[in-house]
Protein backbone atom coordinates (compact mmCIF):
# COMPACT_ATOMS: atom_id res chain seq x y z
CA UNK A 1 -131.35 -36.28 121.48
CA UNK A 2 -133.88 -35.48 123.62
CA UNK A 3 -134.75 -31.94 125.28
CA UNK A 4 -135.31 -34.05 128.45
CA UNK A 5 -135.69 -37.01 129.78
CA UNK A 6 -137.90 -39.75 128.75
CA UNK A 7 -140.12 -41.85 131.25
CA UNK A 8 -142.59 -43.80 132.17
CA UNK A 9 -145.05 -41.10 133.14
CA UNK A 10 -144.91 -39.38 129.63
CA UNK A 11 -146.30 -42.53 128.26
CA UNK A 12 -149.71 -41.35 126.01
CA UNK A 13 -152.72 -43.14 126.16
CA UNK A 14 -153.13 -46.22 124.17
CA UNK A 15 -156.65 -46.71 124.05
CA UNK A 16 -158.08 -48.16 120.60
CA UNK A 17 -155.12 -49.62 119.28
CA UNK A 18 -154.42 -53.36 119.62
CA UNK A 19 -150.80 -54.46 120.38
CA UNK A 20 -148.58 -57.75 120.18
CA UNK A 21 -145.69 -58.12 122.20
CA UNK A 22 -143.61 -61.67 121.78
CA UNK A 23 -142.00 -63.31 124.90
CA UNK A 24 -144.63 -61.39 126.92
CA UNK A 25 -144.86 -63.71 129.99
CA UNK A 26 -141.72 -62.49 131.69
CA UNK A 27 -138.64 -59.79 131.77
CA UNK A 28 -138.71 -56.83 129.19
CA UNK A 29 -141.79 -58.42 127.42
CA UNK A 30 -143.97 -58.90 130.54
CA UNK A 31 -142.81 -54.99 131.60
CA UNK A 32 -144.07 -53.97 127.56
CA UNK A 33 -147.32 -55.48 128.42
CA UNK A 34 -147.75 -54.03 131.96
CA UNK A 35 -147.31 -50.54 130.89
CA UNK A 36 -149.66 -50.79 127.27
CA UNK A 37 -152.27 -52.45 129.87
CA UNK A 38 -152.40 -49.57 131.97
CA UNK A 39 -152.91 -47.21 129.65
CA UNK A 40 -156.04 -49.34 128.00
CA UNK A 41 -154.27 -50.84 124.99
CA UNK A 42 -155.35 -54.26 123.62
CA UNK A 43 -153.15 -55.86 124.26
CA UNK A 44 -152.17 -59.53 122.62
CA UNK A 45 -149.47 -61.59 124.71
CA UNK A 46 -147.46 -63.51 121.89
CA UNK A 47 -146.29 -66.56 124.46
CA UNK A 48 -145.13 -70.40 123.52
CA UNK A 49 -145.95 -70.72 127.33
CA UNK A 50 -149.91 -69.96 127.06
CA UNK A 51 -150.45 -71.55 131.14
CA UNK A 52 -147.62 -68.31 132.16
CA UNK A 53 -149.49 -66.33 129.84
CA UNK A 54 -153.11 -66.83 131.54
CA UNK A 55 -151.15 -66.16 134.63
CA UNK A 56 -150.03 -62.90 133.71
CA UNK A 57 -153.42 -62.37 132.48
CA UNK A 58 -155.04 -62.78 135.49
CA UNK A 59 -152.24 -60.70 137.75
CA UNK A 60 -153.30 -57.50 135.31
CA UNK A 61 -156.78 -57.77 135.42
CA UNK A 62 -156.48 -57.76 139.51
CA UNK A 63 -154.27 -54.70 138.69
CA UNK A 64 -156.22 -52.64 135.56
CA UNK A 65 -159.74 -54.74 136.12
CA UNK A 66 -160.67 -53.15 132.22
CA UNK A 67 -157.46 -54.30 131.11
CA UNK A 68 -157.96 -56.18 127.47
CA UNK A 69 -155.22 -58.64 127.83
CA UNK A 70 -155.47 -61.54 125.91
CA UNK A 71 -153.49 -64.78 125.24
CA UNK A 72 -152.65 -66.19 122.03
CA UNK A 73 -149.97 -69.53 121.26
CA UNK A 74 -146.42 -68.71 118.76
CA UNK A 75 -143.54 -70.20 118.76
CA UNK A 76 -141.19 -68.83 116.95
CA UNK A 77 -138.77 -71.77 116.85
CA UNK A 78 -141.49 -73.59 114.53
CA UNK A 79 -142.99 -72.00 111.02
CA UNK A 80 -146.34 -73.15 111.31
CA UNK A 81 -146.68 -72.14 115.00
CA UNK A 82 -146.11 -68.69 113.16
CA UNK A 83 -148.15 -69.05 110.46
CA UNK A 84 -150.87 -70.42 112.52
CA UNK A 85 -150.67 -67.57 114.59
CA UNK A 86 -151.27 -64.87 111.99
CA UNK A 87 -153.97 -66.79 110.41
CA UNK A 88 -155.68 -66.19 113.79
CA UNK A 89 -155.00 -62.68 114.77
CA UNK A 90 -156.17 -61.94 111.55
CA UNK A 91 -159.29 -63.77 111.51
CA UNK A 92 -159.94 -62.58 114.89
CA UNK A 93 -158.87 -58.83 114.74
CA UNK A 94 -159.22 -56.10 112.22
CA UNK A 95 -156.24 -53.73 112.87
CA UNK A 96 -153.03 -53.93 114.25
CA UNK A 97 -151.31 -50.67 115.83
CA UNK A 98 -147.90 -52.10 116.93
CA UNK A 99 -146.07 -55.09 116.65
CA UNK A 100 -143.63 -55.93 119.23
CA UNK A 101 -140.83 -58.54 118.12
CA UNK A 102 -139.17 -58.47 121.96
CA UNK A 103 -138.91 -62.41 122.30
CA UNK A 104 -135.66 -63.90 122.27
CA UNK A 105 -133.08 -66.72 123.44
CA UNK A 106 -129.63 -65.74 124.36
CA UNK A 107 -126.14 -67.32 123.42
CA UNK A 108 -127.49 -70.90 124.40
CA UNK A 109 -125.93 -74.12 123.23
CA UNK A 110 -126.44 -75.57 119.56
CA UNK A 111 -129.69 -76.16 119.21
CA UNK A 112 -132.12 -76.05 116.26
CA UNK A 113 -135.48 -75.12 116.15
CA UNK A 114 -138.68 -77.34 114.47
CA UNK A 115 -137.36 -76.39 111.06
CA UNK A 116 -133.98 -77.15 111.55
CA UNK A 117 -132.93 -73.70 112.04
CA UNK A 118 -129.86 -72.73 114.35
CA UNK A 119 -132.50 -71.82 117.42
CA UNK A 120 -130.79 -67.96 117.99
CA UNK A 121 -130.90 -66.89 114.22
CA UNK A 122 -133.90 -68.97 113.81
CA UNK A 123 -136.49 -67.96 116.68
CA UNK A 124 -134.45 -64.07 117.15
CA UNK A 125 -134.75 -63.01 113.43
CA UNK A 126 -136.37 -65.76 111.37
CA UNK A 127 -138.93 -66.34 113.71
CA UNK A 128 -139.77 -62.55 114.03
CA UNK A 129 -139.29 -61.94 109.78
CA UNK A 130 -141.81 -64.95 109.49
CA UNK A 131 -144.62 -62.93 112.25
CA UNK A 132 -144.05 -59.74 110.52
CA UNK A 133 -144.67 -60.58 106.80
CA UNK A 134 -147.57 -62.78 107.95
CA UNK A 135 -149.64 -59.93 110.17
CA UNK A 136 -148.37 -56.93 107.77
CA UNK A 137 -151.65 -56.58 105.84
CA UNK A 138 -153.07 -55.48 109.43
CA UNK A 139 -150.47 -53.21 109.97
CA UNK A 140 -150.63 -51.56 106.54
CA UNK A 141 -153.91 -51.18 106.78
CA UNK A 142 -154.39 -49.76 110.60
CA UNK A 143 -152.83 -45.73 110.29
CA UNK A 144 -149.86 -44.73 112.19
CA UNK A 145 -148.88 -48.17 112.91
CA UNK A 146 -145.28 -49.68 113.79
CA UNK A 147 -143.09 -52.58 114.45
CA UNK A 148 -140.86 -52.33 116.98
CA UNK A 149 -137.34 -54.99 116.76
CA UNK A 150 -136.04 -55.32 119.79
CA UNK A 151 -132.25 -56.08 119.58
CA UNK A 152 -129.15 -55.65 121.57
CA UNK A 153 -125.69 -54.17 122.32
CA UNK A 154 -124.21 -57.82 121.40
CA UNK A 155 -124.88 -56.60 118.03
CA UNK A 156 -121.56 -55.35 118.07
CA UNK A 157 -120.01 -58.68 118.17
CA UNK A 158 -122.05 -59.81 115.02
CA UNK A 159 -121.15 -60.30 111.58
CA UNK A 160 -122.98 -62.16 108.93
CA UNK A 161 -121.73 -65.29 108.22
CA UNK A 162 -123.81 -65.86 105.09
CA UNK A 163 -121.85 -68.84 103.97
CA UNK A 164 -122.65 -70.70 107.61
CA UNK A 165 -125.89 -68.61 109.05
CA UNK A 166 -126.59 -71.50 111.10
CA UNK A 167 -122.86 -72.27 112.67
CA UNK A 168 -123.12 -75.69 111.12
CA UNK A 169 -118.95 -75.39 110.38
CA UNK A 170 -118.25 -73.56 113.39
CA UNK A 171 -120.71 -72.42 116.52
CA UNK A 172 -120.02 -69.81 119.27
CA UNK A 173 -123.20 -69.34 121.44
CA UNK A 174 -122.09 -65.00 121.72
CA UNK A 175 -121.25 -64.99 118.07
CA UNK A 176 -124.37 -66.80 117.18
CA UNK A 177 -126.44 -64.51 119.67
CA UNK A 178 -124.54 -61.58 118.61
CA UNK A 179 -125.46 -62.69 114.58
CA UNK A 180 -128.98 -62.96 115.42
CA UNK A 181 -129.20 -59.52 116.78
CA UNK A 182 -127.00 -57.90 113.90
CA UNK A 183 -129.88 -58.96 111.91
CA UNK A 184 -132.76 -57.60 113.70
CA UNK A 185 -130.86 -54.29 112.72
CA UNK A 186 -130.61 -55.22 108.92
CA UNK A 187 -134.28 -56.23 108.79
CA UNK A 188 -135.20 -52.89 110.33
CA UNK A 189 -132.95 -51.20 107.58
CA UNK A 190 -134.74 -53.04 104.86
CA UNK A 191 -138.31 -53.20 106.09
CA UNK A 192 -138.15 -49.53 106.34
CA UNK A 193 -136.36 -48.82 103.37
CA UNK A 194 -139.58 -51.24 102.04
CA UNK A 195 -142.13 -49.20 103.65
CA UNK A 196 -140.87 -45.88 102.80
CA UNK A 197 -140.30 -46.95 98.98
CA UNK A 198 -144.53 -48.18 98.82
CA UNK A 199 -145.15 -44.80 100.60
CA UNK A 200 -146.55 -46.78 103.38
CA UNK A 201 -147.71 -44.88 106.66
CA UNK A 202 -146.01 -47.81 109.04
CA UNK A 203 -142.77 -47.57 110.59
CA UNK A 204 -140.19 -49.95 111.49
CA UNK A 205 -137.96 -48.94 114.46
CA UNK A 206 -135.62 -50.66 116.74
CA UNK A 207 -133.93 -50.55 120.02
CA UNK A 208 -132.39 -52.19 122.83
CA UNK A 209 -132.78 -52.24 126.35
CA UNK A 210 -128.81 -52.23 127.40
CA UNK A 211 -127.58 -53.59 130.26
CA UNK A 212 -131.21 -55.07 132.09
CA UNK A 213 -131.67 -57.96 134.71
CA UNK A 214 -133.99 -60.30 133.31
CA UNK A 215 -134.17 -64.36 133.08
CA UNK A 216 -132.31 -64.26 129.90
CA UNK A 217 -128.85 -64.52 131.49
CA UNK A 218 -129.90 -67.60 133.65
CA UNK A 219 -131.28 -69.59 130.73
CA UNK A 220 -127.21 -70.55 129.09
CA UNK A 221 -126.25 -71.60 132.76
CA UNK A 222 -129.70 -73.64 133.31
CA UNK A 223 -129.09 -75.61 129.93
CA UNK A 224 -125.45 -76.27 130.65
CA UNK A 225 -125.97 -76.96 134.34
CA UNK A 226 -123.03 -74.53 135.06
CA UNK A 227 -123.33 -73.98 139.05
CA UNK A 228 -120.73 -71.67 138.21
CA UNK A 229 -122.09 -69.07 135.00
CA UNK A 230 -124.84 -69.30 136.95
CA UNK A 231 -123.36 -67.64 140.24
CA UNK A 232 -121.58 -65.08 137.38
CA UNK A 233 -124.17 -64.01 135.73
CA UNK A 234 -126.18 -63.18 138.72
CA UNK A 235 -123.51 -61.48 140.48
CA UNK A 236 -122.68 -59.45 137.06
CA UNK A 237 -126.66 -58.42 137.04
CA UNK A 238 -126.13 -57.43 140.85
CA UNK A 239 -123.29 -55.03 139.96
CA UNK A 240 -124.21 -53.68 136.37
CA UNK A 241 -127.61 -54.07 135.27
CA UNK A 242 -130.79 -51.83 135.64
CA UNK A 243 -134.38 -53.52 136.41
CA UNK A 244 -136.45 -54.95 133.36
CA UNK A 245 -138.28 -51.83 134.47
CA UNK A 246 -136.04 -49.20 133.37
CA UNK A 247 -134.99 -51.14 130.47
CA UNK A 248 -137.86 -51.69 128.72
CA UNK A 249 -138.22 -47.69 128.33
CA UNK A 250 -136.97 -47.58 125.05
CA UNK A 251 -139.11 -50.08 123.97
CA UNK A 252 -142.34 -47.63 124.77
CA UNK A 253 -140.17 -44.47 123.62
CA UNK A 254 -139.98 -46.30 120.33
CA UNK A 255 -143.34 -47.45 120.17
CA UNK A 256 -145.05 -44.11 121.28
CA UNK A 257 -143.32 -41.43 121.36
CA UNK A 258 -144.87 -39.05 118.20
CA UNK A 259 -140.92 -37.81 117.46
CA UNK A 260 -140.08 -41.53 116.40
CA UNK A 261 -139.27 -41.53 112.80
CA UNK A 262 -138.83 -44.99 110.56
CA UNK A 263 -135.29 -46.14 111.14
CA UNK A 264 -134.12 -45.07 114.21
CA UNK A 265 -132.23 -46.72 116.43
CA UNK A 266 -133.08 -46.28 120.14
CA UNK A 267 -131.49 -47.36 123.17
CA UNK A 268 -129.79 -45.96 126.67
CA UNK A 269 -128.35 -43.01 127.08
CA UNK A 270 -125.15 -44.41 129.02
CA UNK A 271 -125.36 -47.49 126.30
CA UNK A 272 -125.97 -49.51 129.02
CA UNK A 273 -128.88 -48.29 131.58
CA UNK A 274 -130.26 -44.48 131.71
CA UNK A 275 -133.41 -42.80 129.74
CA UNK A 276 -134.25 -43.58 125.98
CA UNK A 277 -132.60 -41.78 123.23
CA UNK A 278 -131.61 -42.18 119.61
CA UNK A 279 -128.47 -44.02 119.61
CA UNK A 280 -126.27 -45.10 116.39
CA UNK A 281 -125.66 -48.53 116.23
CA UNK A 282 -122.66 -50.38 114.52
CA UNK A 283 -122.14 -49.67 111.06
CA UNK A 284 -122.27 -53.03 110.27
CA UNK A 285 -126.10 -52.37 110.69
CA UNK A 286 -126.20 -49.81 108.05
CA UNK A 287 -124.63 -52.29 105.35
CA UNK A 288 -127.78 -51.96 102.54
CA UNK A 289 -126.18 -54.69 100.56
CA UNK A 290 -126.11 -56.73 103.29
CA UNK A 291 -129.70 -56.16 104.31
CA UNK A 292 -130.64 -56.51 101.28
CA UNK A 293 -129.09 -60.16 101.20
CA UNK A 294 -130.60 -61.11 104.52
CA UNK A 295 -134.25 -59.98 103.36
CA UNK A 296 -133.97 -62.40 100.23
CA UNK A 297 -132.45 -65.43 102.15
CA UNK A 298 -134.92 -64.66 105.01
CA UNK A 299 -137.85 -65.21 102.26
CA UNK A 300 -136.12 -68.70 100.95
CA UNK A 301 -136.26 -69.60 104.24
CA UNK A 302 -139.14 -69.34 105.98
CA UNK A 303 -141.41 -69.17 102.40
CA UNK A 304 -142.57 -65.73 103.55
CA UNK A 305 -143.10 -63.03 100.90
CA UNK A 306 -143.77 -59.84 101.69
CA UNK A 307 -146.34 -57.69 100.22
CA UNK A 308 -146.56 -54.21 100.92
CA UNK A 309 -150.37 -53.75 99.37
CA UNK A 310 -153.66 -53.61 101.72
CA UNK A 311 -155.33 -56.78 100.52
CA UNK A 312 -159.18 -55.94 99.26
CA UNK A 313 -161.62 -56.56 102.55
CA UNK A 314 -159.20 -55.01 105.19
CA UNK A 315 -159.67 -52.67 106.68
């Protein structure tokens, strides 16, 4: 653990590096952005809103006028909005410091995203394998770098349900959500396992942001009109949570701190608000076999191989 506690003030300067954060227009992604733009990162909002994006945009540069905050299209419920994506950043940027996979949907309704994906597995981990296989020349190549999976304490509740990933035979909106961010954990296991075995200087890290008051909670409630979840789920956030503010610390522990070493695990340190430390997560999220499976169904999926050599030209 720490020798004491982490915050916002202990933040280092981020000037030089470029950084992508998904779901940066609002909640824990918009706080992610806030603090790399005040400390003179590049900073690349990841949005599938781009007209809240530019809005954001323009609220920073009235705050940090030499901000360098940009706005760039993904979805990450559609494969080519992905792929798109990377082709751009890539074409447009030579290095890539840290990679932010923060965007996510939370124990919604059945739904299915553009490639007929169950939308929680599909935009919270397929989505977000798709991004980071696509931009991970940039990373490999820029020294130092990281990717930073954002997941959650519903990870508890998760078990992969290979033989029904996308609840076709039987869907619970927690169990789905809960799924989804079980496998932000595996992916980190792999990935790292990946990067460490090709000697690669990147690191893959994750964390989660406990108990923190952001839109996520209204969005179930909004879908299924429930007056009722609504009025819960605010009234829960008014009695347990801590601001997007507080949680998104160890999000920026993980991505800056120079202690951080591949694999952790980094959340709370009363599991559900408080400073960022290195937590253990489920062992469920230590299952190699496992990850191993998700990594190669991940690939079938979305059609995205990784390759952990610096193509020739980047630099």
């Amino acid at each position: 653990m720490n020798e004491q506690p982490w915050t916002l003030q202990q933040m280092p300067s981020q000037k030089g590096k470029t950084v992508i954060v998904t779901g940066a227009n609002s909640g824990l992604g918009l706080e992610t952005v806030k603090a790399f733009a005040a400390r003179d990162a590049r900073v690349i909002l990841a949005v599938r809103n781009t007209e809240a994006g530019e809005r954001v945009v323009s609220e920073l540069q009235e705050e940090h006028p030499r901000s360098k905050v940009t706005v760039m299209a993904l979805d990450l419920a559609d494969l080519k909005s992905v792929r798109d994506f990377a082709q751009k950043f890539q074409q447009e940027h030579s290095r890539l410091d840290l990679l932010i996979n923060n965007a996510g949907v939370m124990a919604i309704p059945h739904r299915t995203t553009k490639d007929g994906f169950e939308m929680q597995f599909g935009t919270n981990h397929l989505g977000h394998f798709a991004l980071t296989g696509q931009v991970l020349p940039a990373l490999l190549a820029t020294p130092g770098s990281r990717i930073i999976n954002v997941s959650s304490r519903a990870h508890v509740i998760g078990r992969m349900n290979f033989n029904d990933l996308m609840g076709n035979k039987r869907y619970s909106p927690w169990l789905a959500y809960g799924q989804s961010k079980l496998a932000n954990l595996l992916f980190t296991l792999e990935l790292q396992r990946q990067l460490k075995l090709t000697r690669a200087e990147t690191l893959a890290v994750s964390c989660h942001p406990g108990w923190s008051a952001t839109n996520l909670q209204y969005v179930a409630p909004q879908m299924t009109r429930s007056s009722l979840m609504l009025r819960l789920n605010q009234l829960a956030n008014q009695l347990f949570s801590q601001p997007a503010s507080e949680g998104v610390l160890p999000t920026l522990y993980a991505a800056t701190s120079s202690t951080i070493e591949g694999g952790e695990y980094i959340g709370p340190h009363r599991d559900t608000k408080g400073y960022p430390v290195r937590v253990r997560a489920n062992p469920r999220a230590y299952d190699a076999g496992a990850a191993k499976q998700l990594w190669s169904i991940s690939e079938d999926l979305t059609g995205v191989q990784y390759s952990f050599s610096v193509p020739a030209g980047v630099q």
